[in-house]
Protein backbone atom coordinates (compact mmCIF):
# COMPACT_ATOMS: atom_id res chain seq x y z
CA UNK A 1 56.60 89.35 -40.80
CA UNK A 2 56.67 90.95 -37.75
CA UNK A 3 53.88 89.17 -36.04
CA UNK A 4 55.69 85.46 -36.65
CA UNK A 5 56.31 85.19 -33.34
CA UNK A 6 53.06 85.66 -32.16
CA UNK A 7 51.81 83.07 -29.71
CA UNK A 8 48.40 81.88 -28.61
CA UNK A 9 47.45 82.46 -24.91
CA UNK A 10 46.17 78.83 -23.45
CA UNK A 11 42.98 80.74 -22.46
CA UNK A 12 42.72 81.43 -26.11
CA UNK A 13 43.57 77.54 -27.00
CA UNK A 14 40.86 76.32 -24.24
CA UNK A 15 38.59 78.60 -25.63
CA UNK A 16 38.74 77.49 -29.17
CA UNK A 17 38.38 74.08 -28.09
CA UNK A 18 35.48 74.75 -26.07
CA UNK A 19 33.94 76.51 -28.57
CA UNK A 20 34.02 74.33 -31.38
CA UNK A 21 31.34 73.34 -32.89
CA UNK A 22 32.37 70.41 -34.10
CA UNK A 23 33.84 68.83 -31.30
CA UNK A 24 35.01 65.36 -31.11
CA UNK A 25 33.75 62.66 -29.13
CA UNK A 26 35.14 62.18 -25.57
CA UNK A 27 35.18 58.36 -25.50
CA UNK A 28 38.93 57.49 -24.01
CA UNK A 29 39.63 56.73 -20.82
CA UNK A 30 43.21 56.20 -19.04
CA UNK A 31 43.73 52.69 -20.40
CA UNK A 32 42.75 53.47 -23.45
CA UNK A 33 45.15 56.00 -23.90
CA UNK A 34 47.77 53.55 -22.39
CA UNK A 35 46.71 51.15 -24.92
CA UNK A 36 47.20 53.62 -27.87
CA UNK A 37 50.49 54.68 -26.40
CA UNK A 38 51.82 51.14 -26.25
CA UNK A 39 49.82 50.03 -29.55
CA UNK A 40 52.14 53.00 -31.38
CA UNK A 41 55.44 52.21 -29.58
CA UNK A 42 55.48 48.57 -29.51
CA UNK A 43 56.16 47.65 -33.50
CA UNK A 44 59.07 48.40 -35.72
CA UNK A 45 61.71 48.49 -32.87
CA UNK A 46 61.23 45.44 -31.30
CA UNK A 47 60.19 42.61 -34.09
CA UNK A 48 62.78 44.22 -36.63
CA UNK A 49 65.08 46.66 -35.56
CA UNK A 50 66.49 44.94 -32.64
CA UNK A 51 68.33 42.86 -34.54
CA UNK A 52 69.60 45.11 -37.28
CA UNK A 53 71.31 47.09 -34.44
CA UNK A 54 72.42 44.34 -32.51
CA UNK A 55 74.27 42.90 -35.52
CA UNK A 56 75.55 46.07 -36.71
CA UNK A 57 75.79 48.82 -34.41
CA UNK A 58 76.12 47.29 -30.51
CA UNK A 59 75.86 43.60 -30.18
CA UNK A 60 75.17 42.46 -26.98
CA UNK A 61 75.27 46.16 -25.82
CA UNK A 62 72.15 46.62 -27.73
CA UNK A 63 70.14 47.01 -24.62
CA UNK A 64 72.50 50.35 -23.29
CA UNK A 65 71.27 51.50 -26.35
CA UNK A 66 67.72 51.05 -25.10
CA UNK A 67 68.37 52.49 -22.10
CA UNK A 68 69.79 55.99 -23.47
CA UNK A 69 66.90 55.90 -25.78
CA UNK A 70 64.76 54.68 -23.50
CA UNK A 71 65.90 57.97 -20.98
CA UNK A 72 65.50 60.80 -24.24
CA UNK A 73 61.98 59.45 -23.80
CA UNK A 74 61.36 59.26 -20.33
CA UNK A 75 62.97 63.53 -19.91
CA UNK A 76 60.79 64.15 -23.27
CA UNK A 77 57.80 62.25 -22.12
CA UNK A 78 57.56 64.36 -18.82
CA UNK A 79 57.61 67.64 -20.43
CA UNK A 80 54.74 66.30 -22.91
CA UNK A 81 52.96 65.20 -19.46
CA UNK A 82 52.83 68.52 -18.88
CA UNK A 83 51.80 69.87 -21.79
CA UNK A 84 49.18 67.37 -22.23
CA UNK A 85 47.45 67.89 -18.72
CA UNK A 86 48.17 72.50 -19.35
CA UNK A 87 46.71 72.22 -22.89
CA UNK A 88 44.38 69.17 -23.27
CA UNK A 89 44.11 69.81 -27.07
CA UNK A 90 44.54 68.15 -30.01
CA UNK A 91 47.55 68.94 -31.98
CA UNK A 92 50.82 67.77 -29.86
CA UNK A 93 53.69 69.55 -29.68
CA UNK A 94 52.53 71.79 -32.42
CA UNK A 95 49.85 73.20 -30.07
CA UNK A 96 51.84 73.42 -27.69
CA UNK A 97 54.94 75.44 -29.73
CA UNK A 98 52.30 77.98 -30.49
CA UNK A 99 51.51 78.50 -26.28
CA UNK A 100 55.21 78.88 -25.92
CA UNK A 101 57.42 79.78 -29.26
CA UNK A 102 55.09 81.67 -31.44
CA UNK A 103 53.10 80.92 -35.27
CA UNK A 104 56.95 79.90 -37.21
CA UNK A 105 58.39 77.72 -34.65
CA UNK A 106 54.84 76.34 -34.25
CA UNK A 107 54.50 75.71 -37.70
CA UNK A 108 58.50 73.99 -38.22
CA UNK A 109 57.11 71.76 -35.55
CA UNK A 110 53.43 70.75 -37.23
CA UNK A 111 55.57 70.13 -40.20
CA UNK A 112 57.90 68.04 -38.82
CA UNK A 113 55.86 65.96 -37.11
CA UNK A 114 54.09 64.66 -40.80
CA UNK A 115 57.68 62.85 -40.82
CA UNK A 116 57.22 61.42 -37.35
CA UNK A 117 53.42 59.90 -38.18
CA UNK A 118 52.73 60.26 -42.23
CA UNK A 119 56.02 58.65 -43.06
CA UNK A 120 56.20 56.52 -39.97
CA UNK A 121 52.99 54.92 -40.89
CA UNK A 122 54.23 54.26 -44.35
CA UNK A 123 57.29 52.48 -43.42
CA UNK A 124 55.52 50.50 -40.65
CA UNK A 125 53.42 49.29 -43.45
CA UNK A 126 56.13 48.00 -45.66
CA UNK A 127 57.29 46.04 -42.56
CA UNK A 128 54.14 44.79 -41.73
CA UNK A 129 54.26 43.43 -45.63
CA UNK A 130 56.83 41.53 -45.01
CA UNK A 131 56.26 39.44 -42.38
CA UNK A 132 52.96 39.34 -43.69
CA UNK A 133 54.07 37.60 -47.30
CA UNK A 134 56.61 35.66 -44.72
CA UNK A 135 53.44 34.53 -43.11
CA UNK A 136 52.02 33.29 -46.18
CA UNK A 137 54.89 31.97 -47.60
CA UNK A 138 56.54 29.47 -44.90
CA UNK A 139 53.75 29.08 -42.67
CA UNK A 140 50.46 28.60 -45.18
CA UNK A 141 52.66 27.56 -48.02
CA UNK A 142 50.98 29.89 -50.01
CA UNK A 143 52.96 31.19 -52.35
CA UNK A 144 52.47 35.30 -52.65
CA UNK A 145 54.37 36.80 -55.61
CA UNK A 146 56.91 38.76 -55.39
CA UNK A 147 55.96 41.55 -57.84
CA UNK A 148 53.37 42.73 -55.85
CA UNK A 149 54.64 42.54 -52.30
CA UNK A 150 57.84 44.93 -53.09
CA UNK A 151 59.02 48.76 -54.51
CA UNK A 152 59.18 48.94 -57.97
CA UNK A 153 62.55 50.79 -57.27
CA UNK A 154 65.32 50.37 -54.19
CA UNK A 155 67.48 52.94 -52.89
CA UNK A 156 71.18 52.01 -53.71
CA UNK A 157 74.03 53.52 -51.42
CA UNK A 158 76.57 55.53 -53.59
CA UNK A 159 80.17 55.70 -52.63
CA UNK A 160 81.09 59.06 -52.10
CA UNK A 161 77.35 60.38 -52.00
CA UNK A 162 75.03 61.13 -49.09
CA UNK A 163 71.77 60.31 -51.30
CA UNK A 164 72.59 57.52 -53.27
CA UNK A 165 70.44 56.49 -56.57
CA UNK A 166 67.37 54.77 -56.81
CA UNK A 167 67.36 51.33 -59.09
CA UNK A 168 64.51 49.35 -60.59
CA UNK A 169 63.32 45.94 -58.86
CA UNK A 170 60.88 45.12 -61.39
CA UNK A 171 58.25 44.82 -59.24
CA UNK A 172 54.96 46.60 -59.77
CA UNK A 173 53.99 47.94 -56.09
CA UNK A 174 53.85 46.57 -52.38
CA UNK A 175 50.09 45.50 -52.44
CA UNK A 176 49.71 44.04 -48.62
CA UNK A 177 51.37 47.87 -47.71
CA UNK A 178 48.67 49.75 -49.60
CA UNK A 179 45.60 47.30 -48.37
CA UNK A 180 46.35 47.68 -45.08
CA UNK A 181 46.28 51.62 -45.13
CA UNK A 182 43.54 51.90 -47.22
CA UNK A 183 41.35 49.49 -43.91
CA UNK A 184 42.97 50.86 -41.05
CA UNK A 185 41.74 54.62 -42.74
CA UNK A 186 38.51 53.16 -43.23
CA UNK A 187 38.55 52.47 -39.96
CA UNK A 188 39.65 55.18 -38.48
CA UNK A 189 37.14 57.67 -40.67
CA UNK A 190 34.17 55.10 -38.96
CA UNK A 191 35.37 56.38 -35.33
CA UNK A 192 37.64 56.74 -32.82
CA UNK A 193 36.25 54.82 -30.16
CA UNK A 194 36.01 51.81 -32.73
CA UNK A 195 39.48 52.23 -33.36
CA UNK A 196 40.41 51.96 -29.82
CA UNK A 197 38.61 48.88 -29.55
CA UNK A 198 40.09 47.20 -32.26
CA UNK A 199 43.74 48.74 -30.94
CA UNK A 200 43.12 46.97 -27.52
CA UNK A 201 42.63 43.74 -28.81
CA UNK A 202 45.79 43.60 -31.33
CA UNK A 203 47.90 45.25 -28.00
CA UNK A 204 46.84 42.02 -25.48
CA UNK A 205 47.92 39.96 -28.79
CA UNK A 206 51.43 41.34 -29.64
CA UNK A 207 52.00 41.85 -25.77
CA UNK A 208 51.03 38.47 -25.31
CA UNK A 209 53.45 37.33 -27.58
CA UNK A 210 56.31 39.38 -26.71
CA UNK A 211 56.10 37.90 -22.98
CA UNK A 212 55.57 34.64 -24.52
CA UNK A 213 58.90 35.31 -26.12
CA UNK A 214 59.95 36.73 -22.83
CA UNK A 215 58.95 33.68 -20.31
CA UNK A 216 60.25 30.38 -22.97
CA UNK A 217 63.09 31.98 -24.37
CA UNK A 218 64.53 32.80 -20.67
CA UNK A 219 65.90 29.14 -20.27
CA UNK A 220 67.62 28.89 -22.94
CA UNK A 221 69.81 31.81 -22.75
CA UNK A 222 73.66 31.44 -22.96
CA UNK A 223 75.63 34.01 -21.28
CA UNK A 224 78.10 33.27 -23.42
CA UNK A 225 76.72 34.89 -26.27
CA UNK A 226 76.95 38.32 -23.95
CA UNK A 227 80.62 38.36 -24.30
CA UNK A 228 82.17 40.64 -24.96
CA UNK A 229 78.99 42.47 -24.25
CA UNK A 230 80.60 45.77 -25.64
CA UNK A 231 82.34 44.33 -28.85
CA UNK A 232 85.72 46.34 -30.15
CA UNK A 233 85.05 49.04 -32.24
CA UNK A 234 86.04 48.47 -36.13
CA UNK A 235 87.68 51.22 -36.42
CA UNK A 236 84.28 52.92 -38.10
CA UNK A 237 82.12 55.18 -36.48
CA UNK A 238 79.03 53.54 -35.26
CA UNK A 239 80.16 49.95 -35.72
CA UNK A 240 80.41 48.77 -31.97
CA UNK A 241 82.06 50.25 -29.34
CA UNK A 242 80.35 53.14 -27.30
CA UNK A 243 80.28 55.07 -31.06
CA UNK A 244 77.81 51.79 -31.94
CA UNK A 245 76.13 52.01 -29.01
CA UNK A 246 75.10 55.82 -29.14
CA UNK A 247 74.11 55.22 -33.01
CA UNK A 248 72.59 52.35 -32.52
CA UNK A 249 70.21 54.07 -29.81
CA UNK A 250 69.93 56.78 -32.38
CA UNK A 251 68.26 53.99 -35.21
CA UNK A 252 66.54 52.02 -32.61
CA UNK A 253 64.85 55.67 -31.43
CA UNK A 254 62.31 54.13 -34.00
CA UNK A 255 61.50 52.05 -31.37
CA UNK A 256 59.79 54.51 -28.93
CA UNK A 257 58.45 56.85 -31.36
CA UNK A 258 54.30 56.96 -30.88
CA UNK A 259 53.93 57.64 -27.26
CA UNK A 260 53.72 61.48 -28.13
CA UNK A 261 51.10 60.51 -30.34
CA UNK A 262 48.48 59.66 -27.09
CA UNK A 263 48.39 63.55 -26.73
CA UNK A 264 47.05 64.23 -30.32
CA UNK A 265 43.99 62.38 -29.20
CA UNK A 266 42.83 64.89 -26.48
CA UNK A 267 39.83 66.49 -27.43
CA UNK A 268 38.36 62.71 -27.56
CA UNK A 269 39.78 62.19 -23.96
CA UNK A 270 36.97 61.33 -21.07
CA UNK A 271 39.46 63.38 -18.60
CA UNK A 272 42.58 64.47 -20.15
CA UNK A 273 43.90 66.38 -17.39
CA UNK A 274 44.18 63.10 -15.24
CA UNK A 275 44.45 60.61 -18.02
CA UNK A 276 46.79 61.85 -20.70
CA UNK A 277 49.85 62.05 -18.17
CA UNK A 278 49.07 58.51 -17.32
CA UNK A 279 48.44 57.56 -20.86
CA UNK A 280 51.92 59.01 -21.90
CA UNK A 281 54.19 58.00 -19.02
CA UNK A 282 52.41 54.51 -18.43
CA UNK A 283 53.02 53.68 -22.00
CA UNK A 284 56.49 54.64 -22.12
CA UNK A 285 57.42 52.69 -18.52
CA UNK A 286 55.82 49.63 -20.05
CA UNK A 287 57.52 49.45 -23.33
CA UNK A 288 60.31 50.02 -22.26
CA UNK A 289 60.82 47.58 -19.37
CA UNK A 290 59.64 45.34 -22.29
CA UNK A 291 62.40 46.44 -24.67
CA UNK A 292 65.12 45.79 -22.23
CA UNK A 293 64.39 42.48 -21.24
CA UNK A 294 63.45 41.35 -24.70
CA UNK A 295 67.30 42.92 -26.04
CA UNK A 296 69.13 40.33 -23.30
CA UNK A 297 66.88 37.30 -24.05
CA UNK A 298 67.37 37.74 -27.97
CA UNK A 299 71.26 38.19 -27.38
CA UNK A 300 71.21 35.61 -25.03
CA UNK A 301 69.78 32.82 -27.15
CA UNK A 302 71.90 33.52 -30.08
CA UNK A 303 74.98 35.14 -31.08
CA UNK A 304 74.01 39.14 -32.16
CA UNK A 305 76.47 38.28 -35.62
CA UNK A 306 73.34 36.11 -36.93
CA UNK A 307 70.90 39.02 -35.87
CA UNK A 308 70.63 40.98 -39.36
CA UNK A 309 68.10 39.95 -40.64
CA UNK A 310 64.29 40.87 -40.64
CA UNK A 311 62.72 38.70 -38.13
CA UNK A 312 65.34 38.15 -35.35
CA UNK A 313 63.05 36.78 -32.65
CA UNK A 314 62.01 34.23 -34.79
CA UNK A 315 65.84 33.80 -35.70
CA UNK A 316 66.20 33.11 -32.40
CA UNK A 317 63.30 31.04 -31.62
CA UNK A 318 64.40 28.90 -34.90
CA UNK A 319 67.82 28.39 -33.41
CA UNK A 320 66.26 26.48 -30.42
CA UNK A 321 64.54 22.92 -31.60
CA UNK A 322 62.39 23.04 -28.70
CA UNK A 323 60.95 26.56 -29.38
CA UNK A 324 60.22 26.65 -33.23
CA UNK A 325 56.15 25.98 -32.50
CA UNK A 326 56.77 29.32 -30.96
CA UNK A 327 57.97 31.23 -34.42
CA UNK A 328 54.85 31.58 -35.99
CA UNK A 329 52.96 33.26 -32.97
CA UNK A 330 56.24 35.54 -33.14
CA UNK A 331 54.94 37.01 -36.47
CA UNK A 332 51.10 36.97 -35.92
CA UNK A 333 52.57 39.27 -32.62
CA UNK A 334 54.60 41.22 -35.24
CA UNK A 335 51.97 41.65 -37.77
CA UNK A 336 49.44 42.50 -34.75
CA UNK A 337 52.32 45.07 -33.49
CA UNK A 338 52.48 46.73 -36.78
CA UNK A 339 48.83 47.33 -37.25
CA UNK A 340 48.17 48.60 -33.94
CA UNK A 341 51.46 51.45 -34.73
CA UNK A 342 49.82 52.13 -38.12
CA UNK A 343 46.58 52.80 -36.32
CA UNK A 344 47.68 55.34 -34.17
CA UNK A 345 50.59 57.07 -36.37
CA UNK A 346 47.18 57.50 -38.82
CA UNK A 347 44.60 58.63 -35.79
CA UNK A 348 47.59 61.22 -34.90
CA UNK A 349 48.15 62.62 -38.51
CA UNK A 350 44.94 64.16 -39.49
CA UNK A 351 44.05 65.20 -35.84
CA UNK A 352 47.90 67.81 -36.09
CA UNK A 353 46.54 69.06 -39.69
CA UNK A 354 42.81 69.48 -38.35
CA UNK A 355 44.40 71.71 -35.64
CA UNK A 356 46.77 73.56 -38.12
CA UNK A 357 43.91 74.13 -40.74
CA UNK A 358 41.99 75.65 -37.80
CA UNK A 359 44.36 78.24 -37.13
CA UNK A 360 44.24 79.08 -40.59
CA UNK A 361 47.86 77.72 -41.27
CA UNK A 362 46.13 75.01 -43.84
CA UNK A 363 43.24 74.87 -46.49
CA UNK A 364 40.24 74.58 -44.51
CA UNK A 365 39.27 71.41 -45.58
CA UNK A 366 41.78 69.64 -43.13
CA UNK A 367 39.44 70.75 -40.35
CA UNK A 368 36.20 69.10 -41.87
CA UNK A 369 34.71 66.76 -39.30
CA UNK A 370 32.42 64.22 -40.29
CA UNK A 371 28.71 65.17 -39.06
CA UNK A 372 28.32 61.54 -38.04
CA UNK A 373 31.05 59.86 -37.31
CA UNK A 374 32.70 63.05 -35.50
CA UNK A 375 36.05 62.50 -37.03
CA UNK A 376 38.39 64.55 -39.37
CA UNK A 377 37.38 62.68 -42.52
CA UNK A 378 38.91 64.66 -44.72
CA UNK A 379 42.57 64.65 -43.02
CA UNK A 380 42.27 61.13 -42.55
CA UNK A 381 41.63 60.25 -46.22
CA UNK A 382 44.38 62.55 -47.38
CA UNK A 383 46.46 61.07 -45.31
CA UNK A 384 45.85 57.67 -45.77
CA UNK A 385 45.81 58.21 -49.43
CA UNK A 386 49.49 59.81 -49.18
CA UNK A 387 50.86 56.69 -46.59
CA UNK A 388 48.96 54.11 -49.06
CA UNK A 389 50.96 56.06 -52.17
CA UNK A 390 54.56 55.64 -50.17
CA UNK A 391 53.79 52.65 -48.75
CA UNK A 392 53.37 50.61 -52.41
CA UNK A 393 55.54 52.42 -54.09
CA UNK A 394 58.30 54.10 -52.51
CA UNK A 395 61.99 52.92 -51.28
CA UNK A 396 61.37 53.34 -47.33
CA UNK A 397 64.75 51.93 -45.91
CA UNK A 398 66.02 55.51 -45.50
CA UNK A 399 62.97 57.02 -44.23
CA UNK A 400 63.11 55.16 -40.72
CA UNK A 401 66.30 57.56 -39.79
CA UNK A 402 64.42 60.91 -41.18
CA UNK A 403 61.48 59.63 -39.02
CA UNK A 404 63.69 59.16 -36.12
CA UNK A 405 65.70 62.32 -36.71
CA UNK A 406 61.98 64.69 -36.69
CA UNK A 407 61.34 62.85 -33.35
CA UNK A 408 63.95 63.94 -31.69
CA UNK A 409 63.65 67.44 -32.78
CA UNK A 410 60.28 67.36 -31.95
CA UNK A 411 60.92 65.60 -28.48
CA UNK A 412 63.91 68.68 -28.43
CA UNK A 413 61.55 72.01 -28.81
CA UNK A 414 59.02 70.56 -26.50
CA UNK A 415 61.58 70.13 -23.71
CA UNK A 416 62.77 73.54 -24.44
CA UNK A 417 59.20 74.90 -24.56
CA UNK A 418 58.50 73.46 -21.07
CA UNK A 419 61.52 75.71 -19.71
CA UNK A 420 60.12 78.93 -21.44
CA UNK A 421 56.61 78.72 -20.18
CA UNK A 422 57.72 77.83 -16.49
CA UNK A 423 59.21 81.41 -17.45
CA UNK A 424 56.93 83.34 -19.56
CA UNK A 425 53.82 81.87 -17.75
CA UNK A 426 54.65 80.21 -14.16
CA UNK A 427 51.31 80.74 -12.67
CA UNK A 428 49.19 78.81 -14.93
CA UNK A 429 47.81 75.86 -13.20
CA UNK A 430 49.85 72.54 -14.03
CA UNK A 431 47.73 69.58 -13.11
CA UNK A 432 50.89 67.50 -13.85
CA UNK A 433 54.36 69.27 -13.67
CA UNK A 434 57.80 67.68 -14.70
CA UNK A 435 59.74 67.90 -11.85
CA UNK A 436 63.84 69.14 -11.46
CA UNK A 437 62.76 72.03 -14.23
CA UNK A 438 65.62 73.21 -15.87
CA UNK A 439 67.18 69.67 -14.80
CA UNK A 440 65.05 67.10 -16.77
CA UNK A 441 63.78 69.51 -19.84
CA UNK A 442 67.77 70.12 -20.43
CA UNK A 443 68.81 66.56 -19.92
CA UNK A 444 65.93 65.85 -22.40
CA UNK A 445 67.17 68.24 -25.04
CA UNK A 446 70.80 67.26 -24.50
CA UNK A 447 69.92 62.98 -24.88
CA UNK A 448 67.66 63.87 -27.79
CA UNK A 449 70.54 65.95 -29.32
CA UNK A 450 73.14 63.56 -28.88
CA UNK A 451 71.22 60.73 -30.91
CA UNK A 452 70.65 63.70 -33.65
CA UNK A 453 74.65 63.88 -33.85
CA UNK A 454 75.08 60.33 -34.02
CA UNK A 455 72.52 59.98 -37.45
CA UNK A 456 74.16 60.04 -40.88
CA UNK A 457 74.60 63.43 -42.60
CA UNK A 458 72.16 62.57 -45.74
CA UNK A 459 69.95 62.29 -42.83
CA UNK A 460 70.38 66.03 -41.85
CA UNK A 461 70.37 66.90 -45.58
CA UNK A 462 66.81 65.65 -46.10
CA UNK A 463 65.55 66.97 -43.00
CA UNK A 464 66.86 70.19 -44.24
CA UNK A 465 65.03 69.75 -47.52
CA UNK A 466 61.91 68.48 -45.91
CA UNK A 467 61.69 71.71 -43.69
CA UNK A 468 62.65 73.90 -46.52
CA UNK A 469 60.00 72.89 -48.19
CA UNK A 470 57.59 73.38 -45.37
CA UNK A 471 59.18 77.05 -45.10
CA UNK A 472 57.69 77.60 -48.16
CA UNK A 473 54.72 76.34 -48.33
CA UNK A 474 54.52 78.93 -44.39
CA UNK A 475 54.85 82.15 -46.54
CA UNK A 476 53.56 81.40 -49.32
CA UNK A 477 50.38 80.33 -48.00
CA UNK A 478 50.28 80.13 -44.25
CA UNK A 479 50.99 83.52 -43.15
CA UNK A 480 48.56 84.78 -45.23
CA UNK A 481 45.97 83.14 -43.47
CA UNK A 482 46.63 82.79 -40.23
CA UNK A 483 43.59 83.32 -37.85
CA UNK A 484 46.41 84.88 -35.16
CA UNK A 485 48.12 87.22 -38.07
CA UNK A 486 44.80 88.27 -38.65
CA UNK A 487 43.98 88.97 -34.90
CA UNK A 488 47.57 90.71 -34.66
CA UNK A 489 46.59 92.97 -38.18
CA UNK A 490 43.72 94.24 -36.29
CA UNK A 491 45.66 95.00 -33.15
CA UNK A 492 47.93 97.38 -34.94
């Protein structure tokens, strides 16, 4: 017990990724790693989201909410910049909580980040379902049944209750969800360089589309539907007013999750001192430019009241006779956008429990690398296997807050670990160092935590569970393992 603090010098962590002998393949370059960035960010948010939030949370306003979320990420994002060009390693913030906080904090952190990519991935999927069957449906007038492109059970709100009950749709499972896990794992297993391929291509398509959106939909804009830009609060927390905006940049957080996930790809990086800075803040500046102007040209077309619903650009585009040809290049874009997350929320995944496992903190198959293909096989398949499992099968409309809510406290401990390493280790060369330290690792922490305040309290609850349940799963089996306990035992 007393040795769960101890850290891991980043010697040590350079070492043991030298020294590997099963090292990964260093095939990414700086656009690459831009490309996964925005191929993860650019998704969920933007082709769904924006209009659930719009509608419900901060109308017009929705693109204030952007803003704030879009700053949590930019303080966040720098402090991971620095991180990322200290400790090129794969692993994230969990590597880097071990550098700075010691083995438990280190391990809260892997854990929570399974919610951030795992769970991400499988809710991504069940989007990517629907506008899929929507596809199908309206465009090819083929007719996709319902009973296999849906839960078999729905999560019902309760009165009174922060979990609610869980209802039977009498469907048998979300096929499209489950298919496209079980090929994008596939994938994934064959290489990462293939992977990166294939993300490029679906990134120029959904990017493509969005400024397509962008560039037509301009024109038609009404200012009109902009006022009042900050509609009256209803006398409800979180519907409109500045209490709507801050929770609505809370949910839309969803939005910019992924950009973290450039840094669990490091030990495939060509350069990662150099390029995973530019892979994590390039990402990040593009997306959310996009994002902003995207908000005002969707609440510009048409009022933010017809918004909720699960396609609101092509809402929008179907409000304008001149721009319906445009609709059904809005959902090839989304389905494109949706892969390309689900790609990299399942390349990040196995690469965090392949660096866990080699610390001894997990079963040592999680750190099996395939002896051709150079890639954590055995992490991936459990992992798609899990996501393919929750995708087909599970209610996911609560799970995009508890993914949003184990961002931010991820985004949170790596701001704060930034501050205690300038402390605890200030003259460790820093090819790229966040600048105004205290200043931007505090404002980080203090944005993040504000968007944490604003998320319902069943949210909290199952956070609390979810770590809980990690905790245990630490003692019971983790500390007993752990290559630094060990090292630490024989210290004594």
């Amino acid at each position: 017990m007393a040795n769960i603090w101890a850290r891991k010098s980043l010697a040590q962590l350079k070492e043991e990724a030298g020294a590997s002998e099963h090292s990964f393949k260093r095939t990414l370059g700086a656009l690459n790693l831009i490309n996964l960035g925005i191929g993860a960010i650019i998704g969920t948010g933007i082709f769904v989201l924006t209009g659930k939030v719009a509608a419900q949370n901060a109308g017009p306003a929705l693109v204030i909410s952007f803003i704030i979320s879009g700053l949590a990420c930019a303080f966040a994002g720098l402090c991971y910049a620095e991180f990322a060009s200290m400790i090129p390693i794969a692993g994230s913030a969990y590597t880097y909580s071990y550098a700075t906080v010691g083995e438990l904090f280190a391990w809260i952190i892997g854990w929570d980040l399974i919610i951030e990519y795992l769970f991400a991935a499988s809710t991504v999927s069940v989007g990517w379902s629907g506008y899929v069957v929507s596809f199908l449906n309206k465009t090819l007038h083929l007719n996709f049944p319902a009973a296999l492109s849906q839960s078999p059970i729905k999560f019902v709100e309760t009165p009174g209750s922060h979990f609610g009950s869980f209802v039977s749709t009498g469907a048998i499972c979300n096929l499209p969800a489950m298919l496209v896990i079980f090929v994008i794992t596939l994938l994934l297993i064959w290489g990462v360089q293939e992977s990166a391929r294939f993300n490029n291509i679906i990134v120029a398509v959904k990017v493509t589309v969005v400024l397509l959106f962008i560039i037509f939909g301009i024109s038609y804009v009404n200012t009109a539907n902009w006022q009042p830009f900050i509609p009256e609060n209803t006398g409800k927390f979180g519907e409109f007013g500045w209490s709507g905006i801050t929770q609505g940049a809370a949910v839309i957080f969803f939005a910019y999750i992924g950009f973290d996930a450039v840094s669990t790809a490091a030990q495939e990086a060509k350069n990662p001192q150099r390029d995973l800075p530019i892979g994590i803040l390039g990402s990040l500046t593009v997306c959310t430019i996009l994002y902003i102007v995207v908000s005002l040209v969707l609440t510009g077309i048409v009022s933010y009241k017809q918004l909720n619903v699960p396609d609101p650009m092509a809402v929008a585009l179907d409000a304008v006779p001149n721009l319906k040809w445009l609709a059904p290049w809005i959902k090839i874009g989304a389905i494109a956008g949706l892969s390309s997350v689900m790609l990299v929320m399942l390349l990040g995944q196995p690469r965090i429990f392949f660096t866990m496992a080699k610390d001894g903190l997990l079963p040592p198959m999680f750190a099996k690398v395939h002896p051709k293909f150079k890639t954590p096989y055995i992490s991936s398949i459990l992992t798609g296997f899990v996501a393919m499992i929750a995708g087909g099968f599970l209610p996911l409309d609560i799970l995009s807050e508890l993914v949003s809510i184990g961002t931010l406290l991820a985004f949170t401990l790596v701001c704060l670990a930034v501050i205690i390493l300038r402390y605890t280790d200030p003259k460790t060369p820093r090819p790229f160092r966040t600048p105004l330290v205290p200043v931007v690792p505090i404002l980080g922490m203090l944005a993040c935590g504000l968007q944490m305040i604003s998320l319902p309290v069943g949210t909290w609850i199952r956070l609390v569970i979810w770590l809980a349940l990690g905790m245990a799963i630490y003692f019971f089996y983790g500390i007993r393992n752990s290559r630094v306990q060990e090292r630490a035992a024989k210290t004594l």
